[in-house]
C-alpha atoms as a PDB file:
ATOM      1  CA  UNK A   1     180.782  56.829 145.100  1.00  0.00           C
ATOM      2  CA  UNK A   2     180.822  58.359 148.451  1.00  0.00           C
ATOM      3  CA  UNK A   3     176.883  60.021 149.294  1.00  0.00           C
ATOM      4  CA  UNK A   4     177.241  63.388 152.076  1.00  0.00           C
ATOM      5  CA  UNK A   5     174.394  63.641 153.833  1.00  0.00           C
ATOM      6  CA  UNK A   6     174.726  66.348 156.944  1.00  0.00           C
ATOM      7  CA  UNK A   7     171.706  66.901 158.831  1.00  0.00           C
ATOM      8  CA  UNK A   8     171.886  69.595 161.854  1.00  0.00           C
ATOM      9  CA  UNK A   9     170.058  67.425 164.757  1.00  0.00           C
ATOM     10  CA  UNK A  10     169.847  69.127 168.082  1.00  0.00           C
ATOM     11  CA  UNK A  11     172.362  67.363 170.375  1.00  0.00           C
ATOM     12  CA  UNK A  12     169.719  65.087 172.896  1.00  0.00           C
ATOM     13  CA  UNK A  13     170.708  65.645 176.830  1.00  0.00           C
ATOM     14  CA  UNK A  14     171.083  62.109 177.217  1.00  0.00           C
ATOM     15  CA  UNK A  15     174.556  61.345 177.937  1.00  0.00           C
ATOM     16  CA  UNK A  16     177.148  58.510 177.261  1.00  0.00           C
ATOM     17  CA  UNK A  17     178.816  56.862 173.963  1.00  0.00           C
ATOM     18  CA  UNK A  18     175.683  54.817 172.722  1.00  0.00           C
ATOM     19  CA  UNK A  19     173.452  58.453 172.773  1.00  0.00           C
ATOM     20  CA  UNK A  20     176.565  60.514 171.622  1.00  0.00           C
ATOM     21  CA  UNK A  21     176.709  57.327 168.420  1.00  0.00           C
ATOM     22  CA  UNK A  22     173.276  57.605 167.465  1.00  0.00           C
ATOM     23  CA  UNK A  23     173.416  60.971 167.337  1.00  0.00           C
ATOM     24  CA  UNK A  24     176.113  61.293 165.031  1.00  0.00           C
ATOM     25  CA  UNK A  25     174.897  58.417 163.157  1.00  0.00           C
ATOM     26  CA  UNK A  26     171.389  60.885 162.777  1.00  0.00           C
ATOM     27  CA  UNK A  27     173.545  63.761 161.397  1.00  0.00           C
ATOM     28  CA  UNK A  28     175.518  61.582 158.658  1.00  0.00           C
ATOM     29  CA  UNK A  29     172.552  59.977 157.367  1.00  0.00           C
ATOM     30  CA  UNK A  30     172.727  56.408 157.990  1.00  0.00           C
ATOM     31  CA  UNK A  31     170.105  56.052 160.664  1.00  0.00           C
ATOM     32  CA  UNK A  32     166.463  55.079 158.911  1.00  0.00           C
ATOM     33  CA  UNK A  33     163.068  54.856 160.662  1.00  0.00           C
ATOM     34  CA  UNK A  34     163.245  50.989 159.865  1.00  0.00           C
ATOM     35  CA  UNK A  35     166.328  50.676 162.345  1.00  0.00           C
ATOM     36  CA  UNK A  36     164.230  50.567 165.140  1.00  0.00           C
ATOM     37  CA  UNK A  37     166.613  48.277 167.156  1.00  0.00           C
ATOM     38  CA  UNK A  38     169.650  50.917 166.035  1.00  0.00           C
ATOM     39  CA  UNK A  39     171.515  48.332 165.091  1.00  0.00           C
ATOM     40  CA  UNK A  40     173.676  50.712 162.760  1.00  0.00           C
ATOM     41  CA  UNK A  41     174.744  52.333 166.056  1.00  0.00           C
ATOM     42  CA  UNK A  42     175.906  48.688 166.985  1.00  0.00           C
ATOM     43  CA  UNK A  43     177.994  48.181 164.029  1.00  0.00           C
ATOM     44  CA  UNK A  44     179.277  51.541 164.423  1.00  0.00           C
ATOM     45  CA  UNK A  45     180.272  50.576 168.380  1.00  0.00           C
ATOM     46  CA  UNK A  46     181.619  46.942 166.964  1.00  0.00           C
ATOM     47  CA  UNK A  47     183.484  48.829 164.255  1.00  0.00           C
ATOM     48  CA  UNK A  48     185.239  51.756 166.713  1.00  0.00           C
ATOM     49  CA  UNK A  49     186.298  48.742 169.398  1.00  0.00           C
ATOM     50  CA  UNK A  50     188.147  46.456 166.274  1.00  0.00           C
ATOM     51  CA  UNK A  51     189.988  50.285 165.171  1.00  0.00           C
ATOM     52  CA  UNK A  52     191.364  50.425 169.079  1.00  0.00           C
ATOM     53  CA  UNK A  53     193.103  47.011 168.812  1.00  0.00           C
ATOM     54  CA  UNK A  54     193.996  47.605 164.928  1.00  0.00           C
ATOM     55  CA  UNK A  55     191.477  44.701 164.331  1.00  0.00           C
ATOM     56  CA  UNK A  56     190.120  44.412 160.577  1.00  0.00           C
ATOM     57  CA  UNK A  57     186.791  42.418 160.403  1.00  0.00           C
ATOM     58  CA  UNK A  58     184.484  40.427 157.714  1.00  0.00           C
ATOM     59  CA  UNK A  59     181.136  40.878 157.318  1.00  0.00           C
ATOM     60  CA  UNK A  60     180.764  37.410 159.447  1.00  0.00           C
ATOM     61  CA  UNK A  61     182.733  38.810 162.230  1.00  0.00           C
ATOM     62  CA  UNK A  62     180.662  42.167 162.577  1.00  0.00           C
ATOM     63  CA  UNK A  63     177.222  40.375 162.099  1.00  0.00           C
ATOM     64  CA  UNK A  64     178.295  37.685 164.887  1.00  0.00           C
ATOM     65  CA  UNK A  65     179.507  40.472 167.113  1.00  0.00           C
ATOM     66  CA  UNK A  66     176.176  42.613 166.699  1.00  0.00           C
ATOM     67  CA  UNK A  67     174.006  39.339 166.638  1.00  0.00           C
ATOM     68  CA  UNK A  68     172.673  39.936 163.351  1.00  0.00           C
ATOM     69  CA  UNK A  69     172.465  38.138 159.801  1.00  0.00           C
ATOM     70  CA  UNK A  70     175.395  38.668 157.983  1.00  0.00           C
ATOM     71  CA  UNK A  71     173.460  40.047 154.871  1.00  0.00           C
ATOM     72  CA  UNK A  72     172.162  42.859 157.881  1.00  0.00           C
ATOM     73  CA  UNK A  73     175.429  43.362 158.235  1.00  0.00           C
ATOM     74  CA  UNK A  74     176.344  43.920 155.238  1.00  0.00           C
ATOM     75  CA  UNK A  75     173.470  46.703 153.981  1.00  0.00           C
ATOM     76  CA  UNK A  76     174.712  48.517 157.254  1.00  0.00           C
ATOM     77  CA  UNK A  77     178.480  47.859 155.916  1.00  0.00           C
ATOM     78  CA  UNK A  78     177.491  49.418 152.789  1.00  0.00           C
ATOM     79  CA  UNK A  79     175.865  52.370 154.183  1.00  0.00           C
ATOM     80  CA  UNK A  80     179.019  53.272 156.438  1.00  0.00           C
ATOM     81  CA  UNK A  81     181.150  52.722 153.305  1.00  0.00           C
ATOM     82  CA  UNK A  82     179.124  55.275 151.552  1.00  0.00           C
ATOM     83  CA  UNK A  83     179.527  58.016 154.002  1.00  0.00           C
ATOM     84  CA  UNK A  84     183.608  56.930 154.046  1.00  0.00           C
ATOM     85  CA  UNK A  85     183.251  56.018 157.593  1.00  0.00           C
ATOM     86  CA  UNK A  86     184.072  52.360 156.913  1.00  0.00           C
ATOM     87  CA  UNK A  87     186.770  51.163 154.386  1.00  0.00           C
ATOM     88  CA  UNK A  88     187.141  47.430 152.789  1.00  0.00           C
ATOM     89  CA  UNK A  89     190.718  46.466 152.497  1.00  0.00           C
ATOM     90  CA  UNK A  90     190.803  43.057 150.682  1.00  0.00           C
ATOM     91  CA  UNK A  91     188.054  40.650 152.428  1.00  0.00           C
ATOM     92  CA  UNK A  92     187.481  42.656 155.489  1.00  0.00           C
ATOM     93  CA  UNK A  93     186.229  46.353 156.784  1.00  0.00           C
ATOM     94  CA  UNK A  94     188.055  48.744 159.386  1.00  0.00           C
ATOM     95  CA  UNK A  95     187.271  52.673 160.245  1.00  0.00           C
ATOM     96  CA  UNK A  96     188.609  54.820 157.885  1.00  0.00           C
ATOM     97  CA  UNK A  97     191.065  55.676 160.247  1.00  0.00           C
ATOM     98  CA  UNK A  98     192.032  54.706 163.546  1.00  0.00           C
ATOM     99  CA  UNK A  99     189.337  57.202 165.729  1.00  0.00           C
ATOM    100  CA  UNK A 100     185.917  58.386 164.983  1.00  0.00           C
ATOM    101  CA  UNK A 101     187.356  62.158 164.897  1.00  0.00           C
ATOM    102  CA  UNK A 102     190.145  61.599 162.480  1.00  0.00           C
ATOM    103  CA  UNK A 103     187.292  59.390 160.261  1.00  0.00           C
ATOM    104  CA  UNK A 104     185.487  62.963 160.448  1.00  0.00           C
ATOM    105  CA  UNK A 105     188.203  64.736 159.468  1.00  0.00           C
ATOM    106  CA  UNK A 106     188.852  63.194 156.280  1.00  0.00           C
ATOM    107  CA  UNK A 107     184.717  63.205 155.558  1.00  0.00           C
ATOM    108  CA  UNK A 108     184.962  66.711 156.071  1.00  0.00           C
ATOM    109  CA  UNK A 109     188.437  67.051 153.378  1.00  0.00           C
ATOM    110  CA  UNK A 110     186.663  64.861 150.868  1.00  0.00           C
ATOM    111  CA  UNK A 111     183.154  66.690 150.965  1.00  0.00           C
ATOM    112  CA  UNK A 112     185.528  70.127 151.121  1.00  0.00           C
ATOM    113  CA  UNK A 113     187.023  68.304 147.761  1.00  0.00           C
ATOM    114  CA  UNK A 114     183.822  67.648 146.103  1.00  0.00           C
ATOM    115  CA  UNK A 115     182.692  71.159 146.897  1.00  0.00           C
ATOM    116  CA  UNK A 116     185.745  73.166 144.988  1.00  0.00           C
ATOM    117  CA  UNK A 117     185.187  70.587 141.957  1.00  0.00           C
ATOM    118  CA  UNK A 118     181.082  71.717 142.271  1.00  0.00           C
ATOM    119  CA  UNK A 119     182.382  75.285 142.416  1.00  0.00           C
ATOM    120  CA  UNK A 120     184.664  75.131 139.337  1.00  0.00           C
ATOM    121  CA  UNK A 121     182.190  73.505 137.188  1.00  0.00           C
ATOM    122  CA  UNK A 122     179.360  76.075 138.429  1.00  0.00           C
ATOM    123  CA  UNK A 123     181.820  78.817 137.392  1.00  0.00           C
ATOM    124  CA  UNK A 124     181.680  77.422 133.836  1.00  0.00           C
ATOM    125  CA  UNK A 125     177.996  76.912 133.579  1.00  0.00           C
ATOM    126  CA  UNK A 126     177.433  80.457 134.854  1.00  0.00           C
ATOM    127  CA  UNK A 127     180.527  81.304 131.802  1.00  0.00           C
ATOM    128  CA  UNK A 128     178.460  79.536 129.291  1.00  0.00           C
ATOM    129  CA  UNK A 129     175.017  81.212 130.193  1.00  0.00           C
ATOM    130  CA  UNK A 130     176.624  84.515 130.320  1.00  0.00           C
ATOM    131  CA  UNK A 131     175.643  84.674 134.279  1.00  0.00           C
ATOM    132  CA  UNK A 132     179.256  85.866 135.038  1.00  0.00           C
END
C-alpha cells in the first residue's frame, strides 16, 4: 500500500542539494520531528548516488553508508517505499527510477490513478444516496 502525503512547505532560501532534499523530503511526508539528525535526507542522498551508477543496495549497505543501525535503516527504507520513492527488487532497494524527477513523475501518475478510482466510486455513492 503506497500512503500520499503532499504538504505545500514554503521553499527555504538556503541553497544546495542537502536543503533542496530535506525540503522535498518535508513535502512527501517522510520527515518526523524525531529525525532530528535528518538522517532520512541521508538515505535519500545514499539512495540517489547508488541510482547514478545503477547500484542496487541492502539494507546493510545503506545503513553502513549513512552510519546508522541497519534496523534505522530499514524504518527509513520502509517509509520511502511507502511514498514509491524506493523499490525492493529481490534482497535489495533502488529509486524507483533512475532520477529523483522521473521517481516524481510516476508518484504523481499513481496518486493521479488513485484519484480517478476515488472519483468513480464517489460517483456511485453520490448514485446510491440520490446526490446526483
Amino acid at each position: 500500500m503506497k500512503r500520499f502525503i503532499l504538504a505545500e512547505i514554503k521553499k527555504p532560501r538556503e541553497e544546495g542539494v542537502d536543503s533542496d532534499i530535506l525540503w522535498m523530503c518535508e513535502c512527501l511526508g517522510i520527515i518526523t520531528p524525531r529525525d532530528r539528525d535528518r538522517t532520512s535526507t541521508k538515505v535519500l542522498k545514499v539512495m540517489l548516488r547508488a541510482a547514478k551508477e545503477d547500484e542496487h543496495l541492502s539494507s546493510d549497505d545503506i545503513a553502513e553508508r549513512v552510519g546508522i543501525t541497519r534496523g534505522t535503516a530499514v524504518h527509513h527504507i520502509k517509509r520511502y517505499m511507502r511514498s514509491g520513492i524506493i523499490i525492493k527488487q529481490h534482497t535489495s532497494y533502488e529509486l524507483r527510477t533512475h532520477s529523483m524527477k522521473d521517481t516524481l513523475d510516476e508518484i504523481e501518475l499513481d496518486m493521479e490513478r488513485t484519484i480517478k478510482r476515488m472519483k468513480q466510486i464517489a460517483e456511485e455513492i453520490d448514485e446510491e444516496l440520490g446526490l446526483k
